[in-house]
PDB file of N, CA and C in Angstrom:
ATOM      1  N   UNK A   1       0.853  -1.169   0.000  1.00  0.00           N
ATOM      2  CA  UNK A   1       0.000   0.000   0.000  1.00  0.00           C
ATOM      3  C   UNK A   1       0.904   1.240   0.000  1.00  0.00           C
ATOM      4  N   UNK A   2       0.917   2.321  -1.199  1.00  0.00           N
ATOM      5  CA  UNK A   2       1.661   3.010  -0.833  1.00  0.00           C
ATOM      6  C   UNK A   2       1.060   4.561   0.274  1.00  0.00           C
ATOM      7  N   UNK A   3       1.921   5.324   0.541  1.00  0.00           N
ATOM      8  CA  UNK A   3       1.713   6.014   1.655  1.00  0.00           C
ATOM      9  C   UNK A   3       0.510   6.859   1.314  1.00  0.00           C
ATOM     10  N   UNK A   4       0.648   7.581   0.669  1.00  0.00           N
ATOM     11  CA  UNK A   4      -1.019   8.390   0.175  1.00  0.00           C
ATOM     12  C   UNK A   4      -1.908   7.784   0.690  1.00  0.00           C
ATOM     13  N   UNK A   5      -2.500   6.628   0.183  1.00  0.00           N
ATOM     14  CA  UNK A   5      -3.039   5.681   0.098  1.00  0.00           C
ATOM     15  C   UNK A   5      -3.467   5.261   1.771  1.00  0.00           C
ATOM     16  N   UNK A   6      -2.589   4.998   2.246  1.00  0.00           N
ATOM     17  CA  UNK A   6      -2.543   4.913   3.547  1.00  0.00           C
ATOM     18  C   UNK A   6      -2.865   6.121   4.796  1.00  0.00           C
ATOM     19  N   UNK A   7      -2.314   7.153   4.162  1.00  0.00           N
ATOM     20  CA  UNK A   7      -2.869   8.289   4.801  1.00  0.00           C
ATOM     21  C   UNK A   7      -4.283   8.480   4.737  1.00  0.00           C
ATOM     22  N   UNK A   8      -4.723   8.195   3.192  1.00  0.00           N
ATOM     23  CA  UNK A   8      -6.313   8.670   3.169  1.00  0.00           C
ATOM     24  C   UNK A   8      -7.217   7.491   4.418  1.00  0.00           C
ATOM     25  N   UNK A   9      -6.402   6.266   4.328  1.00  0.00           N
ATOM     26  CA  UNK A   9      -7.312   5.151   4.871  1.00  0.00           C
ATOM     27  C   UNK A   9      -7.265   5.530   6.437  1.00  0.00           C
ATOM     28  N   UNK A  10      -6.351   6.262   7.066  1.00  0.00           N
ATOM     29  CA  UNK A  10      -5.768   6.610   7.957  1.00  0.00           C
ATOM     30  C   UNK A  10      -6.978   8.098   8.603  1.00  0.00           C
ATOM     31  N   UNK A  11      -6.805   8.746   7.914  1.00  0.00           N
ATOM     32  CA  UNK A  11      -8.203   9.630   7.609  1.00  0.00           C
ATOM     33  C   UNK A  11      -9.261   9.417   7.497  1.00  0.00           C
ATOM     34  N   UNK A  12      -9.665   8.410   6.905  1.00  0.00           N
ATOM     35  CA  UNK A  12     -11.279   7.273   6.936  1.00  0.00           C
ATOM     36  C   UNK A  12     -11.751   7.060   8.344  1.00  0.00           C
ATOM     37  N   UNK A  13     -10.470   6.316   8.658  1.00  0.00           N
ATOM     38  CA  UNK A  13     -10.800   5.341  10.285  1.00  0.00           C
ATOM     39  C   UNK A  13     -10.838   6.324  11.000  1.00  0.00           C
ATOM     40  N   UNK A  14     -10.061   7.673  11.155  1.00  0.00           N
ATOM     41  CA  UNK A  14     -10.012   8.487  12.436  1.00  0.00           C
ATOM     42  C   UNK A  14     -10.060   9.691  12.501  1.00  0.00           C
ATOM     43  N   UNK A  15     -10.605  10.513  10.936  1.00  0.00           N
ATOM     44  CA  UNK A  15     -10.882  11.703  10.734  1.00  0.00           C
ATOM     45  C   UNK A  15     -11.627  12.338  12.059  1.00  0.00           C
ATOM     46  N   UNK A  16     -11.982  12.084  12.126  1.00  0.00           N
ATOM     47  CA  UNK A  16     -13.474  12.473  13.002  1.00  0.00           C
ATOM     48  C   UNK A  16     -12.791  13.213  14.341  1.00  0.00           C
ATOM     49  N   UNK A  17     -12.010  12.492  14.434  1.00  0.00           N
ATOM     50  CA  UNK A  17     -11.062  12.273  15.937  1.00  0.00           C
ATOM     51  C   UNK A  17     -10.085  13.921  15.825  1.00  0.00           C
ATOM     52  N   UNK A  18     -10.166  14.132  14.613  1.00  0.00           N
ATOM     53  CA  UNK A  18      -9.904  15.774  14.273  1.00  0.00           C
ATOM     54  C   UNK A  18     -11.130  16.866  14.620  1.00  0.00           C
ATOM     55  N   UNK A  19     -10.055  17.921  14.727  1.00  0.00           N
ATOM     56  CA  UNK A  19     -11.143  19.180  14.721  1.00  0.00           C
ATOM     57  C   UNK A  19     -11.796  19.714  13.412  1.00  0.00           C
ATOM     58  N   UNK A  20     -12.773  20.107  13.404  1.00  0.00           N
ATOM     59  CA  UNK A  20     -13.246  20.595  12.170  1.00  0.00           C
ATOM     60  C   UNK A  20     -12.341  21.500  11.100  1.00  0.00           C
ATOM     61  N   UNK A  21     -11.274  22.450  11.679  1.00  0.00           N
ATOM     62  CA  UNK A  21     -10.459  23.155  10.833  1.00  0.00           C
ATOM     63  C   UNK A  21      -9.176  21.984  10.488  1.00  0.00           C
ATOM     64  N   UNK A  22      -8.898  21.098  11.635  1.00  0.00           N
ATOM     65  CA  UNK A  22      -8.134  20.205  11.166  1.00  0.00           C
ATOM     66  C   UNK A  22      -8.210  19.343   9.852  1.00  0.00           C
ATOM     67  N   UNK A  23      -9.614  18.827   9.917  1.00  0.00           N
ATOM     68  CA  UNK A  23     -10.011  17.788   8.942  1.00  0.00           C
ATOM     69  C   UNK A  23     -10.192  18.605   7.557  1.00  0.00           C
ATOM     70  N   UNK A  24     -10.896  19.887   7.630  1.00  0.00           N
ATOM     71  CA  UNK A  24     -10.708  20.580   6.360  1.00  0.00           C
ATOM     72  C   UNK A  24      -9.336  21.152   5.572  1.00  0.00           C
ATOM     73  N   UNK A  25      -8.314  21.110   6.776  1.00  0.00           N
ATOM     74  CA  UNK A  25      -7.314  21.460   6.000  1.00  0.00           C
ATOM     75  C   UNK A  25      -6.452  20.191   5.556  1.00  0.00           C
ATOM     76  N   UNK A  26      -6.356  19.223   6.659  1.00  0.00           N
ATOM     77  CA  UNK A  26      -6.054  17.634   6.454  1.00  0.00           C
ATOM     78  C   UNK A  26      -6.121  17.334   4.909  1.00  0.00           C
ATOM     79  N   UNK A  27      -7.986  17.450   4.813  1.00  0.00           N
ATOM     80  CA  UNK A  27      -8.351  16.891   3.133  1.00  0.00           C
ATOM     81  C   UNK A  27      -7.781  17.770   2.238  1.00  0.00           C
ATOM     82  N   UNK A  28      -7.827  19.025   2.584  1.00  0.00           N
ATOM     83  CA  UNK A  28      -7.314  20.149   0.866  1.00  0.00           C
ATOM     84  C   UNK A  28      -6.358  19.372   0.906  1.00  0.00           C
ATOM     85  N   UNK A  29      -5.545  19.316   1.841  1.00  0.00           N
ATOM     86  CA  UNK A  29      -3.904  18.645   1.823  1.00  0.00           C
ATOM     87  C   UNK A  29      -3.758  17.362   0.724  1.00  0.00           C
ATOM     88  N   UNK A  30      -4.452  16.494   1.479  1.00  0.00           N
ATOM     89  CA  UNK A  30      -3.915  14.685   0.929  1.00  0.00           C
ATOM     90  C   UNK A  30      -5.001  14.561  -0.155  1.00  0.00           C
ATOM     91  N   UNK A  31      -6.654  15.057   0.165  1.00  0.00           N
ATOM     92  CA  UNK A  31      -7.311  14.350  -0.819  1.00  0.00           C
ATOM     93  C   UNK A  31      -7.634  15.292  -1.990  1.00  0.00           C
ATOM     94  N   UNK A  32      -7.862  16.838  -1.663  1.00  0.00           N
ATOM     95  CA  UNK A  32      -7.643  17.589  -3.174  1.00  0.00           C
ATOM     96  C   UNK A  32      -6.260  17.802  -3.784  1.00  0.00           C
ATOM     97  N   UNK A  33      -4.999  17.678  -2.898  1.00  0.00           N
ATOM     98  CA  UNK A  33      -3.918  17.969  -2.768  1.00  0.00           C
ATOM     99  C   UNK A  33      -3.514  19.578  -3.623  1.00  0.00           C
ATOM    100  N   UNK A  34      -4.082  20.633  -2.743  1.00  0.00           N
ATOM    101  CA  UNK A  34      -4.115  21.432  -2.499  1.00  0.00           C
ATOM    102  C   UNK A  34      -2.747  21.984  -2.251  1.00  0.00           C
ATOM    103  N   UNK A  35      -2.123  22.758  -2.191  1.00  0.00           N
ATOM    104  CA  UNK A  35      -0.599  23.166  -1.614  1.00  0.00           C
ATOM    105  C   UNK A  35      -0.783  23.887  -0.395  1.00  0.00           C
ATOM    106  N   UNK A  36       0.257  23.892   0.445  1.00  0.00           N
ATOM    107  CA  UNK A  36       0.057  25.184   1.325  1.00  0.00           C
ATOM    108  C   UNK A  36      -0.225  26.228   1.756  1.00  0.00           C
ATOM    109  N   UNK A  37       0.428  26.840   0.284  1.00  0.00           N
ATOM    110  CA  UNK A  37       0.325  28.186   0.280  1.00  0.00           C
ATOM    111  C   UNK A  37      -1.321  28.813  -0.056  1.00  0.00           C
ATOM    112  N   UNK A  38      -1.862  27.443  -1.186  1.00  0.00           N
ATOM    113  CA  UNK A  38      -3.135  27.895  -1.251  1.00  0.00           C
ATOM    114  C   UNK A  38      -4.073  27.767  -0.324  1.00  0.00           C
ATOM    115  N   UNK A  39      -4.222  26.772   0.314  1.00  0.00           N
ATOM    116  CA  UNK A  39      -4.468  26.594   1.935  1.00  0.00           C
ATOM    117  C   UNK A  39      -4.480  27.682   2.310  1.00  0.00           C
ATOM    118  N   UNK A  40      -3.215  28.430   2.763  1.00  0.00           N
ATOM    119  CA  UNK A  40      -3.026  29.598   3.942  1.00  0.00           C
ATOM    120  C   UNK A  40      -3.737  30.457   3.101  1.00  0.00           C
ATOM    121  N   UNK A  41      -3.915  30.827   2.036  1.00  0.00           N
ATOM    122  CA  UNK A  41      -4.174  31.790   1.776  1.00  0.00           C
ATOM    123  C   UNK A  41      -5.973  31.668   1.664  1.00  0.00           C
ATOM    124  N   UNK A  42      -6.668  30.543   1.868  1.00  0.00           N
ATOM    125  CA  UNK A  42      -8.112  30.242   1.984  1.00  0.00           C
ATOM    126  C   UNK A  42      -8.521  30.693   3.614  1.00  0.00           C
ATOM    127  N   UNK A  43      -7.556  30.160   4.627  1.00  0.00           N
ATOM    128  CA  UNK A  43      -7.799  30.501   5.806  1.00  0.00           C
ATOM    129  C   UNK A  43      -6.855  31.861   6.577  1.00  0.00           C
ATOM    130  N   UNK A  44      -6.413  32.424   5.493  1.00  0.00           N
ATOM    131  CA  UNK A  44      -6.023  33.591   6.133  1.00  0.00           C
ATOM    132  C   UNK A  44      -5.228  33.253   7.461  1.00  0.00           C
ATOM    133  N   UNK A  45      -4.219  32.144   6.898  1.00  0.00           N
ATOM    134  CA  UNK A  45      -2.691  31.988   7.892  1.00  0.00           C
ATOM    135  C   UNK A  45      -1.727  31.407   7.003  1.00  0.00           C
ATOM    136  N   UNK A  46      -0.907  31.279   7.931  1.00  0.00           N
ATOM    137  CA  UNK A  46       0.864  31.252   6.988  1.00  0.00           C
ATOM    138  C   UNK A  46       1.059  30.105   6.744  1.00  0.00           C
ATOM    139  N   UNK A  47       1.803  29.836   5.712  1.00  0.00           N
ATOM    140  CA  UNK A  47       2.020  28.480   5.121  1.00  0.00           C
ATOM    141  C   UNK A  47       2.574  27.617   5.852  1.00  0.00           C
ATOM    142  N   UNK A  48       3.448  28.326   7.258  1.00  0.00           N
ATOM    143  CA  UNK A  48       3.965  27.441   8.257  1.00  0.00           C
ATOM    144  C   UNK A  48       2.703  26.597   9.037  1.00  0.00           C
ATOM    145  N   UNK A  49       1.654  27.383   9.278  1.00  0.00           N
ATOM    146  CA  UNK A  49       0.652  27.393   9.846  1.00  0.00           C
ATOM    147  C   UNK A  49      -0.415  26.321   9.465  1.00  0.00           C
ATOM    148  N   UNK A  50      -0.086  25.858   8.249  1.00  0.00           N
ATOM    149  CA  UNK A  50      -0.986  24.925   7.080  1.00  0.00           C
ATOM    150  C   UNK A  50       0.396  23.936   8.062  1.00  0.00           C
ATOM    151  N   UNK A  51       1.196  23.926   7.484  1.00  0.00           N
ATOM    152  CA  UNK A  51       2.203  22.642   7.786  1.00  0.00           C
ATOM    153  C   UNK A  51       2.111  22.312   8.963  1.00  0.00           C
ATOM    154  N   UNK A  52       2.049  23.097  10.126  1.00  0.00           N
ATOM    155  CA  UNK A  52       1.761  22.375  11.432  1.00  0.00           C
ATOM    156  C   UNK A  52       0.397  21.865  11.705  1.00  0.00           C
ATOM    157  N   UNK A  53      -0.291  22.202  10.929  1.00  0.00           N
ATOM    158  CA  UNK A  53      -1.943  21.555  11.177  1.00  0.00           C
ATOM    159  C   UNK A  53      -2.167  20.281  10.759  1.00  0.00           C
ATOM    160  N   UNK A  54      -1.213  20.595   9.351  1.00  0.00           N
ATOM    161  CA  UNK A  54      -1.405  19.003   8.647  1.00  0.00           C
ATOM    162  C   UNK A  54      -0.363  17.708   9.161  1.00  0.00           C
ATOM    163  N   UNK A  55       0.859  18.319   9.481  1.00  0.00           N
ATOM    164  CA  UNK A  55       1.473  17.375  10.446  1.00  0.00           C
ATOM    165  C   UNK A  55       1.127  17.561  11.685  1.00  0.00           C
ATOM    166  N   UNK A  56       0.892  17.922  12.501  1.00  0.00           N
ATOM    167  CA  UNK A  56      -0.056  17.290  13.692  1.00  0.00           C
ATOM    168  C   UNK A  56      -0.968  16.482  13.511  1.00  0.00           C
ATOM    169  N   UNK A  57      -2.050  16.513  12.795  1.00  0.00           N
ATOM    170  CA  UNK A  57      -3.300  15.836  12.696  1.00  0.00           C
ATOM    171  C   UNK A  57      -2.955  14.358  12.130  1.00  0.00           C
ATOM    172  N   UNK A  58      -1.588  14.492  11.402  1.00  0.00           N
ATOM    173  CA  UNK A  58      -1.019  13.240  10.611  1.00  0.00           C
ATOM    174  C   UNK A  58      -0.248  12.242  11.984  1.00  0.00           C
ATOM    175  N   UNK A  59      -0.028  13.208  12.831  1.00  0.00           N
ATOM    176  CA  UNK A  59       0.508  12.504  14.011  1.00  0.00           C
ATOM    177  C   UNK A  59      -0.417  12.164  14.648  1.00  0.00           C
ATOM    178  N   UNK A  60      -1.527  12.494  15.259  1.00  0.00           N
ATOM    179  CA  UNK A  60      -2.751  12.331  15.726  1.00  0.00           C
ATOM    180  C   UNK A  60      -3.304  11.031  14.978  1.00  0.00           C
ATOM    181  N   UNK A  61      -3.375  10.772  13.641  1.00  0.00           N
ATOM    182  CA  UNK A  61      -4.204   9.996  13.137  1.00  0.00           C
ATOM    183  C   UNK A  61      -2.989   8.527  13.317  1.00  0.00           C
ATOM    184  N   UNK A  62      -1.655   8.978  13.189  1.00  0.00           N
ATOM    185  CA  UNK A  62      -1.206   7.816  13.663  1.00  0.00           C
ATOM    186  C   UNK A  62      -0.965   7.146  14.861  1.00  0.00           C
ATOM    187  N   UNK A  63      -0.980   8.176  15.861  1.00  0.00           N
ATOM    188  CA  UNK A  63      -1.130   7.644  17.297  1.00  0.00           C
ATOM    189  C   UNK A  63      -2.411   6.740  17.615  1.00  0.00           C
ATOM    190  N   UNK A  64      -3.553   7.492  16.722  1.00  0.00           N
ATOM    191  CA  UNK A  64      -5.255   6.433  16.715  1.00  0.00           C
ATOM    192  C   UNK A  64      -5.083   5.330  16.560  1.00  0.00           C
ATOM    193  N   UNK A  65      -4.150   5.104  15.542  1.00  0.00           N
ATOM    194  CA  UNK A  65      -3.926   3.846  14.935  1.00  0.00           C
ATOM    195  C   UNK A  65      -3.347   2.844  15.856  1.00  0.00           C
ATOM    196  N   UNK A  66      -2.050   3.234  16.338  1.00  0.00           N
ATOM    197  CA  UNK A  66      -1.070   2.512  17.206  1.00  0.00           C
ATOM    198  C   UNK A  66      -1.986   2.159  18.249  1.00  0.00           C
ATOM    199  N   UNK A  67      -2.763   3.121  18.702  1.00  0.00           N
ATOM    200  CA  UNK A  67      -4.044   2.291  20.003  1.00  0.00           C
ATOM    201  C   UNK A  67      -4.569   1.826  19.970  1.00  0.00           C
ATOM    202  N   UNK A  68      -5.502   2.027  18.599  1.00  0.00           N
ATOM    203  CA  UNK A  68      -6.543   1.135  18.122  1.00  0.00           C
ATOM    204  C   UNK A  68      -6.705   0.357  17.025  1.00  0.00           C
ATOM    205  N   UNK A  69      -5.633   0.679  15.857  1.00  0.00           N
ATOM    206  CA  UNK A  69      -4.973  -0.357  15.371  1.00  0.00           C
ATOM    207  C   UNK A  69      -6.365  -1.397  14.077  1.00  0.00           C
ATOM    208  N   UNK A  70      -7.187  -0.389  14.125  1.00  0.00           N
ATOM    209  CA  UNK A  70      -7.948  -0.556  13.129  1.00  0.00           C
ATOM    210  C   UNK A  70      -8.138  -0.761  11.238  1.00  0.00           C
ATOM    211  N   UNK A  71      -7.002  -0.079  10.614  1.00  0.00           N
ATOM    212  CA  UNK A  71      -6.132  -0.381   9.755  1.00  0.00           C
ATOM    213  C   UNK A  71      -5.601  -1.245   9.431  1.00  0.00           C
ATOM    214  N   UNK A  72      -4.423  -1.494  10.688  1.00  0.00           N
ATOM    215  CA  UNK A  72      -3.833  -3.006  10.780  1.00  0.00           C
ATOM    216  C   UNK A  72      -4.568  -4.337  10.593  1.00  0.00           C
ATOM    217  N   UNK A  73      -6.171  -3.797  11.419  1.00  0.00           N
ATOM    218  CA  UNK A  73      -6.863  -5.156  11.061  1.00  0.00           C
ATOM    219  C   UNK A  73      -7.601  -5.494   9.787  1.00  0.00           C
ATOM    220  N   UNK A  74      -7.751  -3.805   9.536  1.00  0.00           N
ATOM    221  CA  UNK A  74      -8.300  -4.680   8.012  1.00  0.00           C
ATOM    222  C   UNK A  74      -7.058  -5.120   7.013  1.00  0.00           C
ATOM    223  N   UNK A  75      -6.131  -4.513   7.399  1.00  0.00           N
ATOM    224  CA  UNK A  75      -5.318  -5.119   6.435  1.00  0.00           C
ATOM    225  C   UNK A  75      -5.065  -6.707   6.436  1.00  0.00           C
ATOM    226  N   UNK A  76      -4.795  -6.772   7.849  1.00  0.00           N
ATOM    227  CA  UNK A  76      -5.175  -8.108   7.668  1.00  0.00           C
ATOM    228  C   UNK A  76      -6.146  -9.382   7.211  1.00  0.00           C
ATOM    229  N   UNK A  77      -7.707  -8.244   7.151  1.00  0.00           N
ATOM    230  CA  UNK A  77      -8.294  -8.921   6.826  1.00  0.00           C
ATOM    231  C   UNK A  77      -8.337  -9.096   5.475  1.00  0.00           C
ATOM    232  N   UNK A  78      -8.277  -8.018   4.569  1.00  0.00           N
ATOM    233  CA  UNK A  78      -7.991  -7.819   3.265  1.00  0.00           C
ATOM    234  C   UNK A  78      -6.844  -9.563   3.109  1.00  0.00           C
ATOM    235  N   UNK A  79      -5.971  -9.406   3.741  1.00  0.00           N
ATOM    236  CA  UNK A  79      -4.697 -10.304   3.049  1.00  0.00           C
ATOM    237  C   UNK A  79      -5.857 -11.813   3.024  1.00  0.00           C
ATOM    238  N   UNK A  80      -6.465 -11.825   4.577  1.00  0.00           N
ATOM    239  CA  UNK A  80      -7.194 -13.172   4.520  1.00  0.00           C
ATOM    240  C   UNK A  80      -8.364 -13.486   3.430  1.00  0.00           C
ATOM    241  N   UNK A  81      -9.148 -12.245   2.991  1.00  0.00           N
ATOM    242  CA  UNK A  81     -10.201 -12.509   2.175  1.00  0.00           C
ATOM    243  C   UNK A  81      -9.428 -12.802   0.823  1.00  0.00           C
ATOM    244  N   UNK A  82      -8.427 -12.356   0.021  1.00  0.00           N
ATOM    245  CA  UNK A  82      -7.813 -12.418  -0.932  1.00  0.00           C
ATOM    246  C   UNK A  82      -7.275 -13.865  -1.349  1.00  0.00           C
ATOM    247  N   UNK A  83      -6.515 -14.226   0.152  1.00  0.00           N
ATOM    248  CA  UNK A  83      -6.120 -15.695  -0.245  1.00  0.00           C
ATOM    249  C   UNK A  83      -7.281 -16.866  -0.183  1.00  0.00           C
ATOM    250  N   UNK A  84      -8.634 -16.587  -0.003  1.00  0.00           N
ATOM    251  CA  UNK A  84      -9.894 -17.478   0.326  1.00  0.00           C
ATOM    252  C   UNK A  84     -10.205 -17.267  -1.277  1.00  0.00           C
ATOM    253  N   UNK A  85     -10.084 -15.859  -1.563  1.00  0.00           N
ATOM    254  CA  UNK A  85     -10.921 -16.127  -3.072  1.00  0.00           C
ATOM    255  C   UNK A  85     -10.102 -16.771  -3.832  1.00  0.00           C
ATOM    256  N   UNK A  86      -8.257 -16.584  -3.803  1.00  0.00           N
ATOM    257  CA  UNK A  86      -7.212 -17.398  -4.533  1.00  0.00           C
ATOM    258  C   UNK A  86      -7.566 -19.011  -4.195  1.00  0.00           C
ATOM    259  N   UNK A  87      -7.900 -19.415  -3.122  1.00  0.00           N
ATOM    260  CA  UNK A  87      -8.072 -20.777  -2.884  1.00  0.00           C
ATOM    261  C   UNK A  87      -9.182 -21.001  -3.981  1.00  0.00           C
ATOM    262  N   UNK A  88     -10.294 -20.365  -3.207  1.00  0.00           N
ATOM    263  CA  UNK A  88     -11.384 -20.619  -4.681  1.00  0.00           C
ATOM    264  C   UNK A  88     -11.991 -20.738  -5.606  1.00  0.00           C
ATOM    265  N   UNK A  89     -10.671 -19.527  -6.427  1.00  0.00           N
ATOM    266  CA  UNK A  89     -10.582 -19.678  -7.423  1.00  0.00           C
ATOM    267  C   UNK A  89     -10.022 -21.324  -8.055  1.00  0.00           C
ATOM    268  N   UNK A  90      -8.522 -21.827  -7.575  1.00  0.00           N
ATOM    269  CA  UNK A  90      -8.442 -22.632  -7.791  1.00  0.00           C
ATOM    270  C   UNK A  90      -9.435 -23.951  -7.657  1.00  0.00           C
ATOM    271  N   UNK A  91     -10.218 -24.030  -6.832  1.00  0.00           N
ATOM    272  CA  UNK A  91     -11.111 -25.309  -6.495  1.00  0.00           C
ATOM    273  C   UNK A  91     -12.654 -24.629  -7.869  1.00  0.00           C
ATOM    274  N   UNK A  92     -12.722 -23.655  -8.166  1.00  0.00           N
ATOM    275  CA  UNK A  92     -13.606 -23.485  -8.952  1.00  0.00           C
ATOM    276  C   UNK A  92     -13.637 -24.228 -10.452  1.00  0.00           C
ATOM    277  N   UNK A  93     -12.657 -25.193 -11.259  1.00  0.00           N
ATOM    278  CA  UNK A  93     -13.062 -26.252 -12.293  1.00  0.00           C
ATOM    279  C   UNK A  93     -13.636 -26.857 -11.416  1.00  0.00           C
ATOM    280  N   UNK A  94     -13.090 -27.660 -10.393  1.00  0.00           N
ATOM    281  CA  UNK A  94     -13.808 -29.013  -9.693  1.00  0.00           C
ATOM    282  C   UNK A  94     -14.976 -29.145  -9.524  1.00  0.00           C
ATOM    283  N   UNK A  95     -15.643 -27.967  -9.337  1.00  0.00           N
ATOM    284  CA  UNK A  95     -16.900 -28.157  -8.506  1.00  0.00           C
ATOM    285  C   UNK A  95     -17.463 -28.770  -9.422  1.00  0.00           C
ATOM    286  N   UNK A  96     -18.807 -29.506  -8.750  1.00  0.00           N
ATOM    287  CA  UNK A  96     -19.869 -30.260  -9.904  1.00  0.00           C
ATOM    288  C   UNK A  96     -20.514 -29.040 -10.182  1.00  0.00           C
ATOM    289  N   UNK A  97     -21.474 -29.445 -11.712  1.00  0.00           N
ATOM    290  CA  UNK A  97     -22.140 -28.199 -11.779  1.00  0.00           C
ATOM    291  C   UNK A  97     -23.474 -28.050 -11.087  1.00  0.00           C
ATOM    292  N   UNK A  98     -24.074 -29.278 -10.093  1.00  0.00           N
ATOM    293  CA  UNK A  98     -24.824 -29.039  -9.518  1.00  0.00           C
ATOM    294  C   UNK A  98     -24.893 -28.001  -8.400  1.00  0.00           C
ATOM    295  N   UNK A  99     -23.363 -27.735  -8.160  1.00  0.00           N
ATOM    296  CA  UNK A  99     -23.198 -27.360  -6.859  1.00  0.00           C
ATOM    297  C   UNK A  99     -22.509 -25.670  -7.312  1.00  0.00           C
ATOM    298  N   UNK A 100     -22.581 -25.451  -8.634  1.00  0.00           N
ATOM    299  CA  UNK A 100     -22.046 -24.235  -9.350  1.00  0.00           C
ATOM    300  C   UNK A 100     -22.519 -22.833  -8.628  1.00  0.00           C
ATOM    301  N   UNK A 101     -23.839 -23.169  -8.759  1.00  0.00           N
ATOM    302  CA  UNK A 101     -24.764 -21.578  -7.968  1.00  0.00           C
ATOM    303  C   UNK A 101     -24.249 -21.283  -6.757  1.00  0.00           C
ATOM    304  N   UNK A 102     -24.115 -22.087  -5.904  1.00  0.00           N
ATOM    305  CA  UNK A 102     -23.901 -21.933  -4.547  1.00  0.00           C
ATOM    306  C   UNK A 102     -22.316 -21.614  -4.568  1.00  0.00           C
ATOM    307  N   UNK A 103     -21.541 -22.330  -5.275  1.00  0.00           N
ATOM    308  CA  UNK A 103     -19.792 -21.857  -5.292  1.00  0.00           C
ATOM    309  C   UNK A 103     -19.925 -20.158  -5.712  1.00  0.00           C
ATOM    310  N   UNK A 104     -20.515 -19.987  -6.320  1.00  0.00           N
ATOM    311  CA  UNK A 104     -20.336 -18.441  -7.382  1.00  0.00           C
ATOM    312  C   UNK A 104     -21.030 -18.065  -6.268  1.00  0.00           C
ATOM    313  N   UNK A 105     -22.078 -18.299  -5.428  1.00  0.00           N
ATOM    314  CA  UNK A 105     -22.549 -17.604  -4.377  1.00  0.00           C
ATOM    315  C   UNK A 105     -21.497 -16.864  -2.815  1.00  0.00           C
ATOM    316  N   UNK A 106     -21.216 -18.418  -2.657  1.00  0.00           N
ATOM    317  CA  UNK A 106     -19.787 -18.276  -1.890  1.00  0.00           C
ATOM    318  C   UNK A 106     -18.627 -17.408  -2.225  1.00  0.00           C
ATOM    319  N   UNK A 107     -18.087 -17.471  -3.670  1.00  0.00           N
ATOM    320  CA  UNK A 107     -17.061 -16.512  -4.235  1.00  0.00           C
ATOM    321  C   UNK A 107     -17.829 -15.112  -3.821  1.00  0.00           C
ATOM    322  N   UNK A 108     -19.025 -14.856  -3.793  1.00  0.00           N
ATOM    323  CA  UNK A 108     -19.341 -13.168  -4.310  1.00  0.00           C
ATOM    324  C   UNK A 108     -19.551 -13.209  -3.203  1.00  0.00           C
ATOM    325  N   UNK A 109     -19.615 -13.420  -2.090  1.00  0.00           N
ATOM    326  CA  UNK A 109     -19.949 -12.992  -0.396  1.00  0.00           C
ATOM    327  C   UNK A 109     -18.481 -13.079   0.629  1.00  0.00           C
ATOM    328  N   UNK A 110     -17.804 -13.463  -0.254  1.00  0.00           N
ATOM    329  CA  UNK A 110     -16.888 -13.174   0.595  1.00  0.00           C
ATOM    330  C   UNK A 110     -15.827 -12.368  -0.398  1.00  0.00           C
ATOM    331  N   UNK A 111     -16.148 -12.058  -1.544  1.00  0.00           N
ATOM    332  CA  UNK A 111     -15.668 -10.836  -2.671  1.00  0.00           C
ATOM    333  C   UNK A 111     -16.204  -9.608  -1.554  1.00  0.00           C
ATOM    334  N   UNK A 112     -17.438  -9.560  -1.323  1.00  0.00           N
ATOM    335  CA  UNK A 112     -18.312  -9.017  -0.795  1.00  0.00           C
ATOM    336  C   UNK A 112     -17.627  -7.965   0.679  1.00  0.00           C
ATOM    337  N   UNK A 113     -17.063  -9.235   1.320  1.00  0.00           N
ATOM    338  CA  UNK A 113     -16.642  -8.862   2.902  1.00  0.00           C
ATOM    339  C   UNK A 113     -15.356  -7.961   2.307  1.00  0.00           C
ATOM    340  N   UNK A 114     -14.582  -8.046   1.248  1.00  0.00           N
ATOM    341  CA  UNK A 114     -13.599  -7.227   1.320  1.00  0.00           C
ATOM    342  C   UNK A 114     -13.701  -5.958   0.889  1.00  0.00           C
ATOM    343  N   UNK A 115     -14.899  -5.624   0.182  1.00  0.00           N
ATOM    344  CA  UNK A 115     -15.334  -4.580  -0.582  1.00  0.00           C
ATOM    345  C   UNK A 115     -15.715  -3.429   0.456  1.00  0.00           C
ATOM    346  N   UNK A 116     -16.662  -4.301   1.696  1.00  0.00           N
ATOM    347  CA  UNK A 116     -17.270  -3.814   2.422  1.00  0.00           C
ATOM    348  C   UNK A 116     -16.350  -3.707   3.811  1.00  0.00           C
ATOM    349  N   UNK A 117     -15.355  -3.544   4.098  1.00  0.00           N
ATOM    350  CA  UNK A 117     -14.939  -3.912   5.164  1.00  0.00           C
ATOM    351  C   UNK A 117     -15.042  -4.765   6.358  1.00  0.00           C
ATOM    352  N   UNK A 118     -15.927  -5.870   5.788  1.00  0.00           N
ATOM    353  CA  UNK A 118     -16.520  -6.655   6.719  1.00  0.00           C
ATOM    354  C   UNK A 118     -17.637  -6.330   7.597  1.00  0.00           C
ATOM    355  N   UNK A 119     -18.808  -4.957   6.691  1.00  0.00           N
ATOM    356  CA  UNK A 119     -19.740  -4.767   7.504  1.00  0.00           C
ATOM    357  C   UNK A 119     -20.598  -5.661   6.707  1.00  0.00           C
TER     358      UNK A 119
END
């Protein structure tokens, strides 16, 4: 996963856990990727001022993590749903075709859990 990527997911799980000027400047940052300077100059402060908001809150969202570590688990779960559909893919010639509906059923519900984060 590269880091962007990780930041935004990082932002998903624990945005919230920000202040409202945090999270708005957070997103111009990573998800419009916005620059600083244009930042400061939307909220009428200094570009230093953008940089400490957005690295704090980036520290904040990783400290969430290290406690609660919510990320970590889907990643893990991601790795587990991936190698279930690789298994099943492979066992998918074998099946009889009586039993076809229900395999393709099985494949798409647990396609399903990874899409959805396991809600």
């Amino acid at each position: 996963m590269d880091k962007i990527t990780k930041i935004n997911l990082l932002f998903d799980y624990y945005g919230d856990f920000l202040t409202e000027k945090q999270k708005e400047i957070f997103e111009l940052y990573y998800c419009y990727d916005l620059s600083f300077g244009e930042i400061a100059e939307q909220y009428g402060i200094t570009r230093q001022g953008v940089y400490d908001i957005v690295h704090r809150s980036l520290r904040t969202l990783k400290d969430y993590e290290k406690k609660l570590g919510m990320l970590r688990k889907y990643e893990k779960l991601e790795k587990k749903v991936k190698n279930v559909l690789n298994l099943l893919s492979e066992l998918r010639s074998g099946v009889k075709s009586s039993y076809s509906d229900k395999f393709y059923m099985i494949c798409d519900e647990v396609a399903s859990i990874l899409k959805e984060g396991g809600d």
